[in-house]
N, C-alpha and C. Protein backbone atom coordinates (compact mmCIF):
# COMPACT_ATOMS: atom_id res chain seq x y z
N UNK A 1 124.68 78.91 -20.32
CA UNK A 1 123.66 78.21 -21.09
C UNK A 1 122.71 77.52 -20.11
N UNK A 2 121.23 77.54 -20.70
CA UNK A 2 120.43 76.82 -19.41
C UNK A 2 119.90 76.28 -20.65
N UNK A 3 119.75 74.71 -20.70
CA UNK A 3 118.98 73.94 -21.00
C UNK A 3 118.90 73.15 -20.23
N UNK A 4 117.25 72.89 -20.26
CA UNK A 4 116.62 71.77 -19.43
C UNK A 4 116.61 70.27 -20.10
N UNK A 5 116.29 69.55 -19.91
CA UNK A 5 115.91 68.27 -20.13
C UNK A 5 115.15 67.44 -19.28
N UNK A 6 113.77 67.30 -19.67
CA UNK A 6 112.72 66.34 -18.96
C UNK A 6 113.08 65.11 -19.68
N UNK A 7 112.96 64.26 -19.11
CA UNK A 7 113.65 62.95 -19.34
C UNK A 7 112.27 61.70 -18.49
N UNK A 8 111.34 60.79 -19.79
CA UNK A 8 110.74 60.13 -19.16
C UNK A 8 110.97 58.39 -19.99
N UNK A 9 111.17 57.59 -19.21
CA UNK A 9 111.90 56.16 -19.69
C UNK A 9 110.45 55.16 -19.70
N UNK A 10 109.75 55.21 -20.90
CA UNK A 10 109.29 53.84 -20.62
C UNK A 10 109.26 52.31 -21.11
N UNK A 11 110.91 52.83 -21.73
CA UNK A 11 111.40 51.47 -22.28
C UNK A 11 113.11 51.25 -21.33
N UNK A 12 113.17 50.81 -19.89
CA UNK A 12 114.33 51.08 -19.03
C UNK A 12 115.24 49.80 -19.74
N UNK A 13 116.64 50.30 -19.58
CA UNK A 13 117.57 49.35 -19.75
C UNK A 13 118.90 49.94 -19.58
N UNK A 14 119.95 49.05 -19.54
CA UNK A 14 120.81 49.22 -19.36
C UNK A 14 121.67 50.41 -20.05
N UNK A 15 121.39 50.67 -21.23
CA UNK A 15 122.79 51.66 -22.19
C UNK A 15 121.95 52.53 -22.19
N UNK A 16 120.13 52.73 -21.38
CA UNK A 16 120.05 54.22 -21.70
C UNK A 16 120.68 55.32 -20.94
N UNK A 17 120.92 56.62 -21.68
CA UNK A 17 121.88 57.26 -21.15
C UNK A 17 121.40 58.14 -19.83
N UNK A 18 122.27 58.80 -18.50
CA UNK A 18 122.12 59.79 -17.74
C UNK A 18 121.34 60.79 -18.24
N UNK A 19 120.16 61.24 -17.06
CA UNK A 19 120.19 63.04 -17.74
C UNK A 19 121.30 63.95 -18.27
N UNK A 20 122.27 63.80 -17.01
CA UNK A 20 123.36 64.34 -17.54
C UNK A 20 124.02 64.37 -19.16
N UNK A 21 124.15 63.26 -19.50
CA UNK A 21 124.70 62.75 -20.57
C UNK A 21 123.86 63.59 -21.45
N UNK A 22 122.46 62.78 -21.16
CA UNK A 22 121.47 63.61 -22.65
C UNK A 22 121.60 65.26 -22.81
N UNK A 23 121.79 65.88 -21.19
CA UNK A 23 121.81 67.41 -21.56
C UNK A 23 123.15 67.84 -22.12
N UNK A 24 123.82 67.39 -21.83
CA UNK A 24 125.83 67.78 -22.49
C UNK A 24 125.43 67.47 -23.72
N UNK A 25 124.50 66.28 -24.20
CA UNK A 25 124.46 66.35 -25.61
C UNK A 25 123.52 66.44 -26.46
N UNK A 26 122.29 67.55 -25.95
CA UNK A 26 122.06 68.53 -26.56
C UNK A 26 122.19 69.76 -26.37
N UNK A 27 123.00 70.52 -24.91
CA UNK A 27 123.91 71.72 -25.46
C UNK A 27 125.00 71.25 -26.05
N UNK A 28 125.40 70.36 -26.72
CA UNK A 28 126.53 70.92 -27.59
C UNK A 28 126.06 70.92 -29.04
N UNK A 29 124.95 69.98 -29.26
CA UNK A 29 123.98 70.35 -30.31
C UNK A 29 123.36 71.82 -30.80
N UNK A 30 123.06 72.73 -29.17
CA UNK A 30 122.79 73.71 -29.27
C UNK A 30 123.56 74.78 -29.30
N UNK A 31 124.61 74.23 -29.02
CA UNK A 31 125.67 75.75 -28.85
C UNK A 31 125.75 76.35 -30.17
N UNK A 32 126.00 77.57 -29.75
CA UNK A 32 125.90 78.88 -31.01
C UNK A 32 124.42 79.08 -31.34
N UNK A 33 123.40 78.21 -31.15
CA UNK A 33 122.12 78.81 -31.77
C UNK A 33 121.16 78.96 -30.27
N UNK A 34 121.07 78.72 -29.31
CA UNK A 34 120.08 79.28 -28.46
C UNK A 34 120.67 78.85 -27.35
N UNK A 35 120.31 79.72 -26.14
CA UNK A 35 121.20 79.88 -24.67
C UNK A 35 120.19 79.45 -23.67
N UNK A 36 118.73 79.41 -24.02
CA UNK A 36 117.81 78.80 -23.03
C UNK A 36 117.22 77.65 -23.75
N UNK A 37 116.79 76.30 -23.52
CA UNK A 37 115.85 75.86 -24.08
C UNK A 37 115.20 74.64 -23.23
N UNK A 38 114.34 73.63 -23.41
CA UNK A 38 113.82 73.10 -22.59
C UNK A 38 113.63 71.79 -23.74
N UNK A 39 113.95 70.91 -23.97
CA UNK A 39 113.49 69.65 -24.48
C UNK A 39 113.10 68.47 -23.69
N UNK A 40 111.86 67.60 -24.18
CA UNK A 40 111.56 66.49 -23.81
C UNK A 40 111.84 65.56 -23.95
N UNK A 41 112.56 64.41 -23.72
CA UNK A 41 112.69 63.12 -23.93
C UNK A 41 112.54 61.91 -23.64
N UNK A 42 111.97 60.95 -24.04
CA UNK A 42 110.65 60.03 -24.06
C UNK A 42 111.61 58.60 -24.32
N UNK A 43 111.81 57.98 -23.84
CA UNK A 43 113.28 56.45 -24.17
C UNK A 43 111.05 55.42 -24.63
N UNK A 44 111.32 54.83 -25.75
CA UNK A 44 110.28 53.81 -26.03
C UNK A 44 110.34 52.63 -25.98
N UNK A 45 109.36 51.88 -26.48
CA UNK A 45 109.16 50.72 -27.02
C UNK A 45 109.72 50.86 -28.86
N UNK A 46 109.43 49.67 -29.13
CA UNK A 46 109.41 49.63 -30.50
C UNK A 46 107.91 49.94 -30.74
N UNK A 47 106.93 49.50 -30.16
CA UNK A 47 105.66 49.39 -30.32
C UNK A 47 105.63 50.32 -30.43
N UNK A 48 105.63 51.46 -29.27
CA UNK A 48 105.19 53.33 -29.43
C UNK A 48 105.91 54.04 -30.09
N UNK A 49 107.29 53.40 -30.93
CA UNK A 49 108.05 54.33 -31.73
C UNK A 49 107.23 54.10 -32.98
N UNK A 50 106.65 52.78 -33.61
CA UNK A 50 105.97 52.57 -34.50
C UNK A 50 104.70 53.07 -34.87
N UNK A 51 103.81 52.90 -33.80
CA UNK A 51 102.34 53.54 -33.91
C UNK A 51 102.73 55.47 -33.72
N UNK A 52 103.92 55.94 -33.33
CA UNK A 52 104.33 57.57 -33.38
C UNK A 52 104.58 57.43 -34.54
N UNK A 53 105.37 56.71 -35.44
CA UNK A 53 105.94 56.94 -36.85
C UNK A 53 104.74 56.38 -37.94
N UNK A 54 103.86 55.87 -37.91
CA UNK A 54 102.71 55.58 -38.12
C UNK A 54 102.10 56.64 -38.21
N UNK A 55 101.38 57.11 -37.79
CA UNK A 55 100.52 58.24 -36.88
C UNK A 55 101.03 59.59 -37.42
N UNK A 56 102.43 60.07 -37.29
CA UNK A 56 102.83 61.53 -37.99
C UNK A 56 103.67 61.76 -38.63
N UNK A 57 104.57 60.15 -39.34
CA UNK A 57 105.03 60.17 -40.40
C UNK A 57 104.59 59.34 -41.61
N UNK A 58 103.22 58.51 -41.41
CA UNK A 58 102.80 57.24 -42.17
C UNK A 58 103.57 56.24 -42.80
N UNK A 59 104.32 55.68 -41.52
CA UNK A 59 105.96 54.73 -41.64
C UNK A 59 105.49 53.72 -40.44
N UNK A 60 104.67 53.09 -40.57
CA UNK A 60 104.12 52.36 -39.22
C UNK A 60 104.97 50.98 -38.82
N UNK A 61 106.94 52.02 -38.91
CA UNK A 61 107.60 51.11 -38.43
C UNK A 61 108.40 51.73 -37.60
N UNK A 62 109.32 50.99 -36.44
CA UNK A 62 110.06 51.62 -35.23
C UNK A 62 110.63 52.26 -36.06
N UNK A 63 111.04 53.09 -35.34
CA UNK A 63 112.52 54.21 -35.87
C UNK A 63 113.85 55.13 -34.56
N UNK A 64 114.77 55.15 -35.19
CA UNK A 64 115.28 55.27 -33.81
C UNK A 64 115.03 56.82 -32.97
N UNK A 65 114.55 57.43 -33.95
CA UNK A 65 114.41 58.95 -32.99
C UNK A 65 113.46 59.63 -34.04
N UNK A 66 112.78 60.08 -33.37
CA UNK A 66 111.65 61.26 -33.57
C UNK A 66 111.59 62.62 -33.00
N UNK A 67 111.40 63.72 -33.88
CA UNK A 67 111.58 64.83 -33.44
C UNK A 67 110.18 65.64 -33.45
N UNK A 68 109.91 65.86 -32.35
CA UNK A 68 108.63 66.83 -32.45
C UNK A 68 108.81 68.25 -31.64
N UNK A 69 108.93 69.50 -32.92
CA UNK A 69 109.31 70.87 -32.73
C UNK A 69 108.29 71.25 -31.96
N UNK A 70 108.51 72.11 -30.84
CA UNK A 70 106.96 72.89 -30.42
C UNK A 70 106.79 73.93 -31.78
N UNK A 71 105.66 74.48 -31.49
CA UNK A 71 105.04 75.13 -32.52
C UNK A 71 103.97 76.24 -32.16
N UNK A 72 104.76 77.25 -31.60
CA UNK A 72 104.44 78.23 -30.81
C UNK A 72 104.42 79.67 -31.61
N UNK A 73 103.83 80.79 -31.54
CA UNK A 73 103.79 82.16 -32.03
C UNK A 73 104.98 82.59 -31.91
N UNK A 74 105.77 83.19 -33.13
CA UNK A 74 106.79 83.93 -32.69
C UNK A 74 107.15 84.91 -31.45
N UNK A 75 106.27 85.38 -31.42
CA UNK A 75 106.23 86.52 -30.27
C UNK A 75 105.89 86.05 -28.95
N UNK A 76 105.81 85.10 -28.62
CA UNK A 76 105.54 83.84 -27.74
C UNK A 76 107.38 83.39 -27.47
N UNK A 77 107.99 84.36 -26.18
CA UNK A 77 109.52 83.88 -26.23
C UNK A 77 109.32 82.51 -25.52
N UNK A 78 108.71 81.46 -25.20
CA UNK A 78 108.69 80.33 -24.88
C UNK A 78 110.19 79.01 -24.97
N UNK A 79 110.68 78.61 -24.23
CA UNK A 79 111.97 78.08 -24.29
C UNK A 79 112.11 76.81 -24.78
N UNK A 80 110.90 75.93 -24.57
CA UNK A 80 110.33 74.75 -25.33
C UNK A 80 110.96 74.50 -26.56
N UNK A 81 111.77 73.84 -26.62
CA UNK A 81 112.21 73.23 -28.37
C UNK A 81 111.38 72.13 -28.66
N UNK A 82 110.57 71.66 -28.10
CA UNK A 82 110.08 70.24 -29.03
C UNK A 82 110.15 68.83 -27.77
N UNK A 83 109.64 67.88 -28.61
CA UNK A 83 110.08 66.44 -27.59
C UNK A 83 110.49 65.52 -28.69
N UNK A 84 111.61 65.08 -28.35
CA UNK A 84 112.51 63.77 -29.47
C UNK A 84 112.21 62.41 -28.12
N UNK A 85 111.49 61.48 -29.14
CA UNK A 85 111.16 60.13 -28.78
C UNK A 85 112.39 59.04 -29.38
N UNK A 86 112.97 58.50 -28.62
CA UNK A 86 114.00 57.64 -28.95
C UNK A 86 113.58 56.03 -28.64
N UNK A 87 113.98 55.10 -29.30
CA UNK A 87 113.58 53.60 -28.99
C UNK A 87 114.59 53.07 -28.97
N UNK A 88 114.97 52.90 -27.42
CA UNK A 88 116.10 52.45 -26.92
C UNK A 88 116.72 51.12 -27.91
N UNK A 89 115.15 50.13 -28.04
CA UNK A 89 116.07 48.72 -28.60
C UNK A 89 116.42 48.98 -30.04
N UNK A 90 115.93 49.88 -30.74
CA UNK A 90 116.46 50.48 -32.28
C UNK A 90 117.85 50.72 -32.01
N UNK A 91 118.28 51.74 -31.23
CA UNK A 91 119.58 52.86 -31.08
C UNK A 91 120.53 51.32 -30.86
N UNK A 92 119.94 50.33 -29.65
CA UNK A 92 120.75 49.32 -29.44
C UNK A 92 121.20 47.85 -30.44
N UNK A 93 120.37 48.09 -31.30
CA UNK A 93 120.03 47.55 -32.44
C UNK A 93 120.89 47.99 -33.75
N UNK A 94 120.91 49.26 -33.81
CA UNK A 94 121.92 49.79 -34.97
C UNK A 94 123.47 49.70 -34.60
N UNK A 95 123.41 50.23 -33.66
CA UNK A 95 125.02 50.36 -32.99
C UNK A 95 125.58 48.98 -32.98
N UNK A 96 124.98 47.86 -32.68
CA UNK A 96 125.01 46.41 -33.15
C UNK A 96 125.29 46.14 -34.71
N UNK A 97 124.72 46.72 -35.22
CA UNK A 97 124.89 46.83 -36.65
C UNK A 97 126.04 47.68 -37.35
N UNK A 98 126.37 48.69 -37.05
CA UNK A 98 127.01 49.57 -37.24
C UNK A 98 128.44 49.39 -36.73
N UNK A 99 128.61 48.31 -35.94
CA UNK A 99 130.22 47.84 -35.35
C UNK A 99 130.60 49.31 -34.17
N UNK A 100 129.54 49.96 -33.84
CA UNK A 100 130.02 51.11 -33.17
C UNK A 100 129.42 51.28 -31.46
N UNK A 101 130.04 51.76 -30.55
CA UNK A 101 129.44 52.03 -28.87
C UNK A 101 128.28 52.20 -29.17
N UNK A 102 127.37 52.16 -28.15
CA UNK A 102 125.80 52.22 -28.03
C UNK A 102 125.99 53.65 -27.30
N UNK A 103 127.14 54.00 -26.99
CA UNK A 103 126.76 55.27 -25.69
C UNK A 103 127.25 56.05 -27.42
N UNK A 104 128.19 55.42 -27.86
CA UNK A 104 128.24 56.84 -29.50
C UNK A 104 127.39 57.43 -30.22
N UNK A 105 125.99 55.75 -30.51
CA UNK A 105 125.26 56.19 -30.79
C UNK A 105 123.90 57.00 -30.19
N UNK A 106 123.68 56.50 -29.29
CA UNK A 106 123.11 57.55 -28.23
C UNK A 106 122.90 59.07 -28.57
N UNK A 107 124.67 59.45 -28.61
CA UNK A 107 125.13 60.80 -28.62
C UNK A 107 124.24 61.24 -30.30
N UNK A 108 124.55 60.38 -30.82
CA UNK A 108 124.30 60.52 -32.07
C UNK A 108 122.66 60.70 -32.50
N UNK A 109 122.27 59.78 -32.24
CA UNK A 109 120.48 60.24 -32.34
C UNK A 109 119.94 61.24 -31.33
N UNK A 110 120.64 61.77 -30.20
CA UNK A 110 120.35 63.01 -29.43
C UNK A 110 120.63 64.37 -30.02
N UNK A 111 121.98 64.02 -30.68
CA UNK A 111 122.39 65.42 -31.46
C UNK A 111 121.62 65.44 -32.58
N UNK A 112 121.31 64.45 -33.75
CA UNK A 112 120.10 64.65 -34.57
C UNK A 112 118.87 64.91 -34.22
N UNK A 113 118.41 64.30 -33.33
CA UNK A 113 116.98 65.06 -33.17
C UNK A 113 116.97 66.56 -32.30
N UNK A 114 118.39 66.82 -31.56
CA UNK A 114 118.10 67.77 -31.40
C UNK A 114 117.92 69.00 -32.53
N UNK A 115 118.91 68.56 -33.64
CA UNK A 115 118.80 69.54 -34.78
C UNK A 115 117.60 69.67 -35.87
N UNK A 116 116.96 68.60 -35.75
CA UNK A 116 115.80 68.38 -35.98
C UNK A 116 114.79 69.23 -35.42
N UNK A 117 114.96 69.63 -34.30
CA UNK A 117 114.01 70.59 -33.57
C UNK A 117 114.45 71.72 -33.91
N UNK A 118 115.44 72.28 -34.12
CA UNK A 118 116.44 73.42 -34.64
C UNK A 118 116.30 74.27 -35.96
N UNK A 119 115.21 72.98 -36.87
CA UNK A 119 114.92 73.45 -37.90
C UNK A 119 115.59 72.59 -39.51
N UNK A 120 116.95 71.89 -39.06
CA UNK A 120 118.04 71.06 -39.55
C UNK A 120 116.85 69.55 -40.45
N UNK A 121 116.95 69.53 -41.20
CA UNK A 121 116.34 68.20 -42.16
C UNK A 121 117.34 67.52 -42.84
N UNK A 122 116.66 66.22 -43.89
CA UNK A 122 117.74 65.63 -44.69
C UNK A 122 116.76 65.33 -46.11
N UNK A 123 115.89 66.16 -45.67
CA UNK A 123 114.95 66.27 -47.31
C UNK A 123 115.75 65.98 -48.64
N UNK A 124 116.27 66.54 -48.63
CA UNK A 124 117.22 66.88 -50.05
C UNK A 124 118.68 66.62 -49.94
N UNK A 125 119.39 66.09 -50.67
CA UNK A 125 120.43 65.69 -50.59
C UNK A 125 121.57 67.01 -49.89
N UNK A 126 121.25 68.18 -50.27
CA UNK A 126 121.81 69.03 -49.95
C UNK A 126 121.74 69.27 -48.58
N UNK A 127 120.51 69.20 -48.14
CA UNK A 127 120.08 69.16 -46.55
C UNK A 127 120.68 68.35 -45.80
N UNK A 128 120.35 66.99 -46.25
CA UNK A 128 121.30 65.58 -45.46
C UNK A 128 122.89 66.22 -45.49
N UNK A 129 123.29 66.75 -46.17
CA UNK A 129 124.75 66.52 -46.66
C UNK A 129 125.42 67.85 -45.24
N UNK A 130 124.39 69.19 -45.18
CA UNK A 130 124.47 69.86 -44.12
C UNK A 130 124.28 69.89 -43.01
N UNK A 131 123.44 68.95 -42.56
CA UNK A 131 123.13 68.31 -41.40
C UNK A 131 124.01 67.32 -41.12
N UNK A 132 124.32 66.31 -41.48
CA UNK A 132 125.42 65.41 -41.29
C UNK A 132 126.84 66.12 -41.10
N UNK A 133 127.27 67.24 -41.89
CA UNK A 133 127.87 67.98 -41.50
C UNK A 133 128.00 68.33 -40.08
N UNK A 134 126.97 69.09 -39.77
CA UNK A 134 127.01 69.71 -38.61
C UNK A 134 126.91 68.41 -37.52
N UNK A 135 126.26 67.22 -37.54
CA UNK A 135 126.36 66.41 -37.15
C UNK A 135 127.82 66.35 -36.42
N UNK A 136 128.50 65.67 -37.32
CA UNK A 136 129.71 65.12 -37.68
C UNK A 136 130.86 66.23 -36.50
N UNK A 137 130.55 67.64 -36.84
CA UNK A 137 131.53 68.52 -36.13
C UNK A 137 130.97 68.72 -34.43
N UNK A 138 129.52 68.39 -34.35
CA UNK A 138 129.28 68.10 -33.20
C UNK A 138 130.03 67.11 -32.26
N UNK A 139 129.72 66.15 -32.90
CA UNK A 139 130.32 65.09 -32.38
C UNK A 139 131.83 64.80 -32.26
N UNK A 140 132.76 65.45 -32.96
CA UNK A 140 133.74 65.36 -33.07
C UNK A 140 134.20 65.70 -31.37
N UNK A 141 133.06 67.04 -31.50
CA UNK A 141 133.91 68.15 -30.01
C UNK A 141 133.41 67.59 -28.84
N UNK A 142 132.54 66.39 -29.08
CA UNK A 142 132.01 65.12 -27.53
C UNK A 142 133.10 64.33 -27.66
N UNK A 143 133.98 63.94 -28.89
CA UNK A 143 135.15 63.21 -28.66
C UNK A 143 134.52 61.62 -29.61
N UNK A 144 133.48 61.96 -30.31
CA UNK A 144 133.01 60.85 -31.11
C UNK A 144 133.46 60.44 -32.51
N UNK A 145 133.44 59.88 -32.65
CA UNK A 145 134.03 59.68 -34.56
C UNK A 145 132.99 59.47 -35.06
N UNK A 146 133.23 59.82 -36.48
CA UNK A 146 132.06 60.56 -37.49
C UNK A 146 131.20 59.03 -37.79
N UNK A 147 130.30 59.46 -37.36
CA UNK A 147 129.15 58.60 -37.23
C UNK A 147 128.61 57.70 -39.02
N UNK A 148 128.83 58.91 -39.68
CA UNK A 148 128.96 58.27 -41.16
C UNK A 148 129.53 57.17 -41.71
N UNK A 149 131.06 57.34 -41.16
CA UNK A 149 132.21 56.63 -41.85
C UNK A 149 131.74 55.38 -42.23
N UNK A 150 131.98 55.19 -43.23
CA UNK A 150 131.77 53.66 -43.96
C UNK A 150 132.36 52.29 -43.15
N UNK A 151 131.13 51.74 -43.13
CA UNK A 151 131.85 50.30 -42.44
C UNK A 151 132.34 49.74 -43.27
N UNK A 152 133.20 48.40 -43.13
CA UNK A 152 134.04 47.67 -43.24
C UNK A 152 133.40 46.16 -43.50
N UNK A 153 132.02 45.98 -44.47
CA UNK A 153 131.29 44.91 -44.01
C UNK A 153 131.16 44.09 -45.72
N UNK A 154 132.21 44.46 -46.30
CA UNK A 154 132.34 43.84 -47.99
C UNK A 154 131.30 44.59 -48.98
N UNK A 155 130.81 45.89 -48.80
CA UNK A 155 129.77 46.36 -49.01
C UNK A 155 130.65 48.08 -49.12
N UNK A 156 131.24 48.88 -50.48
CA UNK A 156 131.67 49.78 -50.03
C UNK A 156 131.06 51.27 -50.29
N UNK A 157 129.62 50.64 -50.40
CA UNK A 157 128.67 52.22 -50.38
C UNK A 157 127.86 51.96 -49.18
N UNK A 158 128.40 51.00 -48.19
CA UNK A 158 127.61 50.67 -47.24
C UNK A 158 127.88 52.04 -45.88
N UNK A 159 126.80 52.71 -45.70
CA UNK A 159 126.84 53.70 -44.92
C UNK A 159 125.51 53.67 -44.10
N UNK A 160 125.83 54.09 -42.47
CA UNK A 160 125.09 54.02 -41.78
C UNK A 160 124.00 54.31 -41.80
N UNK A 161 122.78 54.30 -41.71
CA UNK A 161 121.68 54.91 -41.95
C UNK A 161 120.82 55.57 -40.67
N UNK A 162 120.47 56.71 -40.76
CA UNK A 162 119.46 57.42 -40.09
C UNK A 162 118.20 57.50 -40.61
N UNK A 163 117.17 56.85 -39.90
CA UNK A 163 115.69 56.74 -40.64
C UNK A 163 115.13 57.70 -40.10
């Protein structure tokens, strides 16, 4: 498998993750569906995750990961999957919230936006429910626990949220 990963930080801190890290976890995102690919990844502000989610989702609020597919001619074998924008103090922010590792969640908004580029949505309940799926078995085989599971916070439809 050759995937690349360009990796540019302009929100630095402590729990953001290795290249390394980010590429193990999006080939394992990718395994079974493509053997070359090349993704971008962009660590933010809240500010530039907001004015991005603003701008090409009309949500002109942070969010923890953004997925932008390239969008190339079929016949164009190009290896490019897209660039996923992450905002470090969101990811560090939920996982705070969520009672769970910051390096879990990490894994976790890397493997979603990578599937996000993949084609993977949560449009429809049916969609979320397959994606979280595949989510879920991803992560299992990084050694993560299912990112879903209901917290423990007196609240028992209380479930994590991915914006």
């Amino acid at each position: 498998m050759s995937i690349t990963v360009d990796l540019e930080i302009a929100d630095p801190g402590r729990s953001v993750p290795s290249r390394q890290c980010l590429s193990s976890w999006v080939e394992a995102a990718l395994a079974g569906i493509t053997e070359h690919a090349e993704i971008s990844v962009k660590i933010v502000t809240p500010e530039e995750s907001s004015a991005l989610n603003g701008r090409f989702r009309a949500r002109p609020v942070a969010t923890n990961v953004l997925a932008f597919p390239a969008e190339f001619p079929a016949q164009l074998e190009i290896p490019l999957l897209g660039d996923l924008v992450i905002c470090r103090r969101i990811v560090e922010q939920e996982a705070a919230e969520q009672g769970k590792s910051v390096r879990a969640h990490w894994a976790h908004m890397v493997v979603h936006g990578t599937l996000h580029l993949v084609g993977y949505d949560h449009q429809t309940d049916c969609d979320a429910e397959h994606m979280e799926a595949r989510e879920v078995q991803i992560l299992a085989a990084l050694g993560y626990a299912d990112p879903y599971e209901e917290i423990d916070c007196g609240d028992p439809s209380a479930r994590p949220a991915v914006r």
